[in-house]
N, C-alpha and C. Protein backbone atom coordinates (compact mmCIF):
# COMPACT_ATOMS: atom_id res chain seq x y z
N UNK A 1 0.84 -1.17 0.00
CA UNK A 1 0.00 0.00 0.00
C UNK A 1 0.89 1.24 0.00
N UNK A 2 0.79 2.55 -1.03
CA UNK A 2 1.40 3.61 -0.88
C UNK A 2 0.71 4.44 -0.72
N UNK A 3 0.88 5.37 0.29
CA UNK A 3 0.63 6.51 1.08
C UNK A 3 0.74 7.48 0.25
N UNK A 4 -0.15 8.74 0.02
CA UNK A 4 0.08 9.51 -0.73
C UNK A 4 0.02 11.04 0.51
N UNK A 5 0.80 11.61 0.51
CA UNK A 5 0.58 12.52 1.11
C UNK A 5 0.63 14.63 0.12
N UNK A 6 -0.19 14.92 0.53
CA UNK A 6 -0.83 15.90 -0.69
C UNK A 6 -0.69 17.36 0.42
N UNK A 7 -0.02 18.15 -0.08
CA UNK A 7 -0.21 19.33 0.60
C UNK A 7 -0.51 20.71 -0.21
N UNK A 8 -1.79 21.60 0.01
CA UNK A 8 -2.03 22.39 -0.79
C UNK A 8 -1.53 23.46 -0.60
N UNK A 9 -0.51 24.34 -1.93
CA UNK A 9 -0.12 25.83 -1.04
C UNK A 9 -0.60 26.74 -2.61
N UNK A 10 -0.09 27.53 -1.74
CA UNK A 10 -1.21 28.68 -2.56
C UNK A 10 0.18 29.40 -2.76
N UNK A 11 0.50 29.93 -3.97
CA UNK A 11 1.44 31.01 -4.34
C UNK A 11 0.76 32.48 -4.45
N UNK A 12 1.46 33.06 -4.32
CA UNK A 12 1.29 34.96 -4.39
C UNK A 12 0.12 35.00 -5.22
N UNK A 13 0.28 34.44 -6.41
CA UNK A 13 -0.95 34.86 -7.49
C UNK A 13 -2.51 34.42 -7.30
N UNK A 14 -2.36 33.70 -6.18
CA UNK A 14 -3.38 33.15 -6.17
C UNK A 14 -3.67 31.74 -6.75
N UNK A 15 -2.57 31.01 -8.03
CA UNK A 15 -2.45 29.92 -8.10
C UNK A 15 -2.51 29.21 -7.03
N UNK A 16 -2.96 27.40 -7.18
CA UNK A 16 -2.61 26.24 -6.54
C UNK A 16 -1.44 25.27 -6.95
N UNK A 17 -0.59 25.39 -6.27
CA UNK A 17 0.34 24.12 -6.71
C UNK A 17 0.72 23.03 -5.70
N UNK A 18 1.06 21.44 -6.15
CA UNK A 18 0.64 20.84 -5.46
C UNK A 18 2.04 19.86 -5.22
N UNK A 19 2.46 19.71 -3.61
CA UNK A 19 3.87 19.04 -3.50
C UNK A 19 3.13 17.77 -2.82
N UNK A 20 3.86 16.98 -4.07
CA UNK A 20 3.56 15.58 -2.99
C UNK A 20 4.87 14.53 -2.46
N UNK A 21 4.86 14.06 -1.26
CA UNK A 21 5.72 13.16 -0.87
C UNK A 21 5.09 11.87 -0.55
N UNK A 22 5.54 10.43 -1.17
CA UNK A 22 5.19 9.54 -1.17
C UNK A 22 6.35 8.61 -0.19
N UNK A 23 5.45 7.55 0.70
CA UNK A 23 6.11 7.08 1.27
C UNK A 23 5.82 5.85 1.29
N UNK A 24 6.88 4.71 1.25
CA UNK A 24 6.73 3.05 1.56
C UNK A 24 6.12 2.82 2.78
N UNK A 25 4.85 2.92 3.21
CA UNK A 25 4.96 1.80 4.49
C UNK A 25 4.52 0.55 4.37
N UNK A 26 3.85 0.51 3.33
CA UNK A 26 3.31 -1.42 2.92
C UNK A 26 4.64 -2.01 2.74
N UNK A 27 5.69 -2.21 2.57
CA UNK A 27 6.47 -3.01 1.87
C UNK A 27 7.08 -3.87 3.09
N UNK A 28 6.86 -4.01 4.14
CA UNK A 28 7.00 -4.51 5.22
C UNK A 28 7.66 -3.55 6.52
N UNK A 29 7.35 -2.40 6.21
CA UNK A 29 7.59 -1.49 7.85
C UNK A 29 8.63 -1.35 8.20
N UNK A 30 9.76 -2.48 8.08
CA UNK A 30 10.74 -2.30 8.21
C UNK A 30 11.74 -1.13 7.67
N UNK A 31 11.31 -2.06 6.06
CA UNK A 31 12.43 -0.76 5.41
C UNK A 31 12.56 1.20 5.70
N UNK A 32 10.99 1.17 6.03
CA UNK A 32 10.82 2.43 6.83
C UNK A 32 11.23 3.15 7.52
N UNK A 33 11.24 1.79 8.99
CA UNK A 33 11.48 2.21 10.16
C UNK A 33 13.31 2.38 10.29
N UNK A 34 13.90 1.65 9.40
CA UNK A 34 15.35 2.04 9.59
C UNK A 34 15.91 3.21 8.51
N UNK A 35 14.90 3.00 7.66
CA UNK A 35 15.03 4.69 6.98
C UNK A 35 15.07 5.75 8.40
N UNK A 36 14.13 5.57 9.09
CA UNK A 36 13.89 6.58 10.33
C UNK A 36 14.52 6.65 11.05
N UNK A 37 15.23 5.17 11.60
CA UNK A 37 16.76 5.20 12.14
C UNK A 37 17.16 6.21 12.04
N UNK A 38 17.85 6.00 10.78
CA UNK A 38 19.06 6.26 10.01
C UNK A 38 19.01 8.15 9.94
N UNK A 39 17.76 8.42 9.62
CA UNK A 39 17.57 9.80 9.58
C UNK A 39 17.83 10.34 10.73
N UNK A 40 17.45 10.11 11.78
CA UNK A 40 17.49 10.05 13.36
C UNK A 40 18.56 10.16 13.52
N UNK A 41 19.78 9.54 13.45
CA UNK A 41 20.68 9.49 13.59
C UNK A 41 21.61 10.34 12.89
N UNK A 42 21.45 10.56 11.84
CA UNK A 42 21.65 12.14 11.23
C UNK A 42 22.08 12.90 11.85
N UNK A 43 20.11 13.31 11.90
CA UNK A 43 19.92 14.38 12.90
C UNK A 43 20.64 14.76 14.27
N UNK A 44 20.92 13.53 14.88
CA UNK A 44 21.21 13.55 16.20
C UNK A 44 23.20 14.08 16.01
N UNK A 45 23.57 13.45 15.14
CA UNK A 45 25.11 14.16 14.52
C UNK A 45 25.18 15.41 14.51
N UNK A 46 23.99 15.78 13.99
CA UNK A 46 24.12 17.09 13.16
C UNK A 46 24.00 17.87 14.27
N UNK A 47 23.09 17.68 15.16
CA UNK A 47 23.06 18.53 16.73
C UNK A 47 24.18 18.83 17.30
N UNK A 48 24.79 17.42 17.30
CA UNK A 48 26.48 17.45 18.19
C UNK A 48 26.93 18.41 17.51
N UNK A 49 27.17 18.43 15.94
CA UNK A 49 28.03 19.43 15.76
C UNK A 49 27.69 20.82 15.70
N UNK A 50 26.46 21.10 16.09
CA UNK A 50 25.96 22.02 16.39
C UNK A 50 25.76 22.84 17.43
N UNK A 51 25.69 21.76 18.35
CA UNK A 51 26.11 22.37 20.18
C UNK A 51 27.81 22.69 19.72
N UNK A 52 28.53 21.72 19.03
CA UNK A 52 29.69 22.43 19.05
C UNK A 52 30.26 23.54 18.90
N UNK A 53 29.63 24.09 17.55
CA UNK A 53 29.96 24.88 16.72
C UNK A 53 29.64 26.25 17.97
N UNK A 54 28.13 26.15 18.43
CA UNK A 54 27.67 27.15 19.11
C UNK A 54 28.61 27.36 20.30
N UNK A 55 29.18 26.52 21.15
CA UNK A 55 29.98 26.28 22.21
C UNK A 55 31.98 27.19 21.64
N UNK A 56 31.88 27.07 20.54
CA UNK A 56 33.17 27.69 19.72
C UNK A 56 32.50 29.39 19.47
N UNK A 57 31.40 29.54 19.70
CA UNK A 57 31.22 30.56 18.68
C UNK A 57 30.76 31.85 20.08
N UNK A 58 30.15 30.96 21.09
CA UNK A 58 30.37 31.66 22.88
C UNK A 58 31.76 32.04 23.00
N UNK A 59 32.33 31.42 22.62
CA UNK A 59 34.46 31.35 23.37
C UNK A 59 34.51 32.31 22.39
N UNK A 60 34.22 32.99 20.89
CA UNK A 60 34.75 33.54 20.15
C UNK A 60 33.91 35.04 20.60
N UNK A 61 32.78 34.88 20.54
CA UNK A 61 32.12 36.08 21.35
C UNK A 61 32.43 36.83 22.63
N UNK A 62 32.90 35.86 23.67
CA UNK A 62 33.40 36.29 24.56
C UNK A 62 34.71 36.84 24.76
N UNK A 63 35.97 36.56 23.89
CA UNK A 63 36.85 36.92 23.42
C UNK A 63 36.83 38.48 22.92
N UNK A 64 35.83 38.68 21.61
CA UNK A 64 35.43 39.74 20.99
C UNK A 64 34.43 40.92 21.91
N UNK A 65 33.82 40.30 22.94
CA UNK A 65 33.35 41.22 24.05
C UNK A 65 33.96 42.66 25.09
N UNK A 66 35.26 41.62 25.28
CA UNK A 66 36.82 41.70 25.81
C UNK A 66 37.63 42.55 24.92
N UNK A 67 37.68 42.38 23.94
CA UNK A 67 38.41 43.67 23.41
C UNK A 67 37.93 44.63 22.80
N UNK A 68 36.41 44.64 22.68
CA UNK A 68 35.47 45.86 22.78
C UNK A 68 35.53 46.93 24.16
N UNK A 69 35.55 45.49 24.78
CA UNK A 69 35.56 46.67 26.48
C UNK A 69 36.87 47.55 26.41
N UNK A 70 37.96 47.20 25.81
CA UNK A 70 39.10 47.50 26.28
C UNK A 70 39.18 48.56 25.05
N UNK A 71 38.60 48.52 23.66
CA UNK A 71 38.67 49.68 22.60
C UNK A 71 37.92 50.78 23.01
N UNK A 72 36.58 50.26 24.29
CA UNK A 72 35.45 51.55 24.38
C UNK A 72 36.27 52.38 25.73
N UNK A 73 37.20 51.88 26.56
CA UNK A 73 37.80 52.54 26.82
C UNK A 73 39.02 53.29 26.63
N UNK A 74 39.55 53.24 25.59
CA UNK A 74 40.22 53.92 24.70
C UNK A 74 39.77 55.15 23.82
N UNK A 75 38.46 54.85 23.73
CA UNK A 75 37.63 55.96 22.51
C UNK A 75 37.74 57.33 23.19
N UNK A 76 37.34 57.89 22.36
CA UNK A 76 37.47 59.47 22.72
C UNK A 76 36.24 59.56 22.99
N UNK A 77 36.03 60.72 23.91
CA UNK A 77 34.50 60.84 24.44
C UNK A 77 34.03 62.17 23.46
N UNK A 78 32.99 62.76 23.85
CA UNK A 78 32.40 63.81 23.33
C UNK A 78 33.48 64.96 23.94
N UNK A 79 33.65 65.17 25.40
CA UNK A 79 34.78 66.10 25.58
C UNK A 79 35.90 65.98 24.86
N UNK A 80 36.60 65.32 24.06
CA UNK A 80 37.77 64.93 23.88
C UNK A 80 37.61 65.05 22.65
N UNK A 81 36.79 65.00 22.05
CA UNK A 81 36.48 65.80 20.13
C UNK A 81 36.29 67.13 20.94
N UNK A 82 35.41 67.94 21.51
CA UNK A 82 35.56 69.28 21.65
C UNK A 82 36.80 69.90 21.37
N UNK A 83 37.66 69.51 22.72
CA UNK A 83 39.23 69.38 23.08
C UNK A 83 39.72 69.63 21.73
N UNK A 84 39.60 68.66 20.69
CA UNK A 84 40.45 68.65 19.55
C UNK A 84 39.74 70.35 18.48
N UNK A 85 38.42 70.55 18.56
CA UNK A 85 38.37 71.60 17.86
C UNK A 85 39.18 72.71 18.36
N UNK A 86 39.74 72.90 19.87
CA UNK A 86 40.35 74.02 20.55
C UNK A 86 41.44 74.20 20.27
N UNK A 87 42.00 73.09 19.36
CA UNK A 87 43.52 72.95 19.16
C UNK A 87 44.12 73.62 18.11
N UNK A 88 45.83 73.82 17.94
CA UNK A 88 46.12 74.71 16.81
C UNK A 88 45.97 74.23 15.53
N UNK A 89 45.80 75.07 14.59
CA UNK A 89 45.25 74.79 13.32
C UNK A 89 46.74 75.02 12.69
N UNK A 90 46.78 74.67 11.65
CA UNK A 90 48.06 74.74 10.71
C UNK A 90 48.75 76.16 10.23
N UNK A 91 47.57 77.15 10.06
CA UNK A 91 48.07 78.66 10.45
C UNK A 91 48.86 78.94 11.61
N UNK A 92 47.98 78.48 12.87
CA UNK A 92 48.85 78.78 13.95
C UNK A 92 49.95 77.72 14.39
N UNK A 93 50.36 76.91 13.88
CA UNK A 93 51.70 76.44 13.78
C UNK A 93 52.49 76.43 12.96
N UNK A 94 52.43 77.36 11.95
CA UNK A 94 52.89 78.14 10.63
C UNK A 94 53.48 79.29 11.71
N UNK A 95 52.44 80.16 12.40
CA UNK A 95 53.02 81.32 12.96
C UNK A 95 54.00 81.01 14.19
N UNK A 96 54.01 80.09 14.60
CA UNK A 96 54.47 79.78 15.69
C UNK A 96 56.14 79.66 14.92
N UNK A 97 55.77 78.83 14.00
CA UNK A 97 57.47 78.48 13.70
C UNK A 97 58.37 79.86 12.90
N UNK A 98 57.07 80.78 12.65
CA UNK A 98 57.70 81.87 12.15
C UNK A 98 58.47 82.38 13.67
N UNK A 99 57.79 82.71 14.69
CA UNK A 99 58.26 83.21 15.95
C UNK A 99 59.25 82.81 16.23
N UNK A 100 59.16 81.48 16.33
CA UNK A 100 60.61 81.11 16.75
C UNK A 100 62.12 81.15 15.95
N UNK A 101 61.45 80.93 14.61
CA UNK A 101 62.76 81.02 13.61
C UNK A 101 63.29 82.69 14.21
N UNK A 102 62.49 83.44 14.33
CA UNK A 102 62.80 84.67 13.91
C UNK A 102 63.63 84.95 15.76
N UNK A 103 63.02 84.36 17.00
CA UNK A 103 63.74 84.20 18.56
C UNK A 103 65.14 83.76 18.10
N UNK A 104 65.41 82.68 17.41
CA UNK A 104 66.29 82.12 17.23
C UNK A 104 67.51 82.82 16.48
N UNK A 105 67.48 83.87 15.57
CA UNK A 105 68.09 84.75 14.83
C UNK A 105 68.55 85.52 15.91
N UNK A 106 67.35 86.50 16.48
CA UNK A 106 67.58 87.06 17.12
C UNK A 106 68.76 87.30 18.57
N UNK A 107 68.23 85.76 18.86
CA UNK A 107 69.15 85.31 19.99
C UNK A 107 70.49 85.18 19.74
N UNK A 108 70.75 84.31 18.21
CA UNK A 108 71.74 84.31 17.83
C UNK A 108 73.06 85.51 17.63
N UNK A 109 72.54 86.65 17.03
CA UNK A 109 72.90 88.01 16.82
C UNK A 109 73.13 88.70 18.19
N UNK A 110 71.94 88.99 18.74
CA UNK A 110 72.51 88.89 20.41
C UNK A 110 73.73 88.33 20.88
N UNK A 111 74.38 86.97 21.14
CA UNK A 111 75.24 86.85 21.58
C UNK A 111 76.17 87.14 20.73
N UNK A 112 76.10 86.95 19.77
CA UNK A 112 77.69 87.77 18.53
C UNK A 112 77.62 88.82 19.36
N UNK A 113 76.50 90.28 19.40
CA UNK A 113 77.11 91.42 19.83
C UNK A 113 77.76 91.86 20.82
N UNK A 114 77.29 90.66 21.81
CA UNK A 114 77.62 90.69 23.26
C UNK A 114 78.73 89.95 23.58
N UNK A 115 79.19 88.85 22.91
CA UNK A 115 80.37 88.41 22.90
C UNK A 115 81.36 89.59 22.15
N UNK A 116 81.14 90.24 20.95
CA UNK A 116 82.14 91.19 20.38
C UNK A 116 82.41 91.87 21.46
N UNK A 117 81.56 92.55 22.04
CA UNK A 117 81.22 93.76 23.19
C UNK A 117 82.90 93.16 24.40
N UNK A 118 82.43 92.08 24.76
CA UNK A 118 83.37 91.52 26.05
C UNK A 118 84.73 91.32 25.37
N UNK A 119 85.20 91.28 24.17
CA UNK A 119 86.28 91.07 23.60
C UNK A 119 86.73 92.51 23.63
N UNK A 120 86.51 93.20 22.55
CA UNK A 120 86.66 94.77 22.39
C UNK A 120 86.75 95.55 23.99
N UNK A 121 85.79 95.56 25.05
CA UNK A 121 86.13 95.61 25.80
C UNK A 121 87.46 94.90 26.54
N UNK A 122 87.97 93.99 26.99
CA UNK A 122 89.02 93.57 27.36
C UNK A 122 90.18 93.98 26.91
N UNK A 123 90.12 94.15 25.62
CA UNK A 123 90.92 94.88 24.79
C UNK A 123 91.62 96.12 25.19
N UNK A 124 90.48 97.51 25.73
CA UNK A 124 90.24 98.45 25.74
C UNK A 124 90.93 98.82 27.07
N UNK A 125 90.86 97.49 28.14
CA UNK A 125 91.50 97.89 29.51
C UNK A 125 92.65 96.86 29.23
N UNK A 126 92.92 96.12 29.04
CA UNK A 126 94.32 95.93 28.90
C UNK A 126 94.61 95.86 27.46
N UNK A 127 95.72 96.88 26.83
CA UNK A 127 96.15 96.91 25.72
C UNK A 127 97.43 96.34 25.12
N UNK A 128 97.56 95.50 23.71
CA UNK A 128 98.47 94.95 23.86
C UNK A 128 99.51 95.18 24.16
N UNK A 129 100.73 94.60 24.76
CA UNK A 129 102.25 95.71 25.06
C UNK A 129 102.52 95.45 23.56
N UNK A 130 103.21 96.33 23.58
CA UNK A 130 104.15 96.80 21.92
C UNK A 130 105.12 95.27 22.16
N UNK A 131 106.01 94.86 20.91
CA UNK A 131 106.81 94.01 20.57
C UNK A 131 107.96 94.45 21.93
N UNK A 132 109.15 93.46 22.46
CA UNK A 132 109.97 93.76 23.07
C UNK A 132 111.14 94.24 22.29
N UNK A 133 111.54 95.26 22.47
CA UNK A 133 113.12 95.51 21.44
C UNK A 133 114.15 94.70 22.06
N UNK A 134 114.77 94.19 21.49
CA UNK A 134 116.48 93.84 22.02
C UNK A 134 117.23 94.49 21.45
N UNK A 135 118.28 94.89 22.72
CA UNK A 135 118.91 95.94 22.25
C UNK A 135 120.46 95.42 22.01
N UNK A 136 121.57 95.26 21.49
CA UNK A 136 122.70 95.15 21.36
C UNK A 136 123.83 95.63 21.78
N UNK A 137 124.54 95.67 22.90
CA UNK A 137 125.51 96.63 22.96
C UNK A 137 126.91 96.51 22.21
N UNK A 138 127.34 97.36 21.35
CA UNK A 138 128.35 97.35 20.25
C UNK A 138 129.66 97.84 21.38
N UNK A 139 130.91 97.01 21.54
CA UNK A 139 131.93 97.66 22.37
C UNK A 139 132.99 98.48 21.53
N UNK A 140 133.65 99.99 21.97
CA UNK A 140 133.88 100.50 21.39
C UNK A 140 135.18 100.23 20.45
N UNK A 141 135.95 99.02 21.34
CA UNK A 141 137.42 98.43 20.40
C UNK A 141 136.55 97.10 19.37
N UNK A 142 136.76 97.03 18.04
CA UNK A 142 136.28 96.35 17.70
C UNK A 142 137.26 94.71 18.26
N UNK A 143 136.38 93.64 18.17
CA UNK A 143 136.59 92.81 18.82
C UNK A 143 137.48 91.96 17.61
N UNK A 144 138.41 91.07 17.76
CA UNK A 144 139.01 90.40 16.75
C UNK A 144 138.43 89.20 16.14
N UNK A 145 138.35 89.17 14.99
CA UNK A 145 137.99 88.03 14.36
C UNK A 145 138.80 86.58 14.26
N UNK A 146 138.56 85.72 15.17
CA UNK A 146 139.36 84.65 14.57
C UNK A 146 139.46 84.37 13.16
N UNK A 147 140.67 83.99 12.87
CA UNK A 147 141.59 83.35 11.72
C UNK A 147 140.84 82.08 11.33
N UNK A 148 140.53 82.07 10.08
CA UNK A 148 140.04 80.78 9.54
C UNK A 148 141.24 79.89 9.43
N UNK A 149 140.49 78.22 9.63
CA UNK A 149 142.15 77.37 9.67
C UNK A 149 142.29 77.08 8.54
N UNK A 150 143.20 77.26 7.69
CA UNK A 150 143.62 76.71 6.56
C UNK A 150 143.99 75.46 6.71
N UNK A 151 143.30 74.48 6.31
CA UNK A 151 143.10 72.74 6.41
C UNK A 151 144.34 72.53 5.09
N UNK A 152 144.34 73.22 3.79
CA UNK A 152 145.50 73.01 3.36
C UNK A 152 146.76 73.10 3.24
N UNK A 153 146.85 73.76 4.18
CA UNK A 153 148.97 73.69 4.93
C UNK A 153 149.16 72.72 5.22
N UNK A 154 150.50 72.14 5.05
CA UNK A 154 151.13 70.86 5.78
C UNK A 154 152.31 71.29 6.59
């Protein structure tokens, strides 16, 4: 005996279309019932790996929970974007480096003048002494010249 099983569905248009699934149970019950096994047993696989998967996917969530907490305290708050509109803009660190280039000249030139200043001064209170003369005293008998030796006499 085959079972006819008939289910009516109705599509959008208002059509009928018609799914049928036919099943053995005359052929002695058996072959059925370990079809049903077998499906069963499937199923029951397919769970395991399904509690698994879900049990991997808690540990991966909880992981990813954890370094949310630790990025949301890192974020900048609403004060802390304000903060950043108050800050210098590229004009004013344009002018800034003008200031300083120009401290830096300044400073520089400064100590040239002030170092010249302490030189020239020092100068000014102690002046160099003049060269030392040496003087010669010439005696009034002229003095005698030794005699060159004539190496060729014998």
């Amino acid at each position: 005996m085959t079972l006819k099983l008939v289910a009516d569905n109705t599509t959008t248009d208002g059509k009928k279309t018609t799914s049928q699934r036919q099943s053995n149970s005359g052929n002695g019950g058996d072959d059925g019932m370990k079809e049903l096994e077998r499906r069963v047993g499937n199923l029951e696989t397919n769970v395991q790996a399904i509690r698994e998967d879900i049990y991997e996917l808690k540990k991966d969530v909880a992981v990813i929970n954890t370094h949310l907490d630790h990025i949301g305290k890192n974020m900048a708050t609403r004060a802390d974007v304000s903060d950043i509109k108050n800050m210098a803009s590229k004009a004013d660190v344009s002018e800034a480096k003008t200031d300083l280039t120009r401290w830096m000249i300044t400073t520089l030139l400064g100590g040239i003048a002030i170092a010249s200043g302490i030189v020239f001064g020092i100068m000014r209170v102690y002046p160099s002494q003049p060269p030392e003369v040496h003087v010669q005293v010439v005696p009034d008998k002229p003095i005698a010249t030794p005699k060159p030796i004539d190496s060729q006499k014998k």
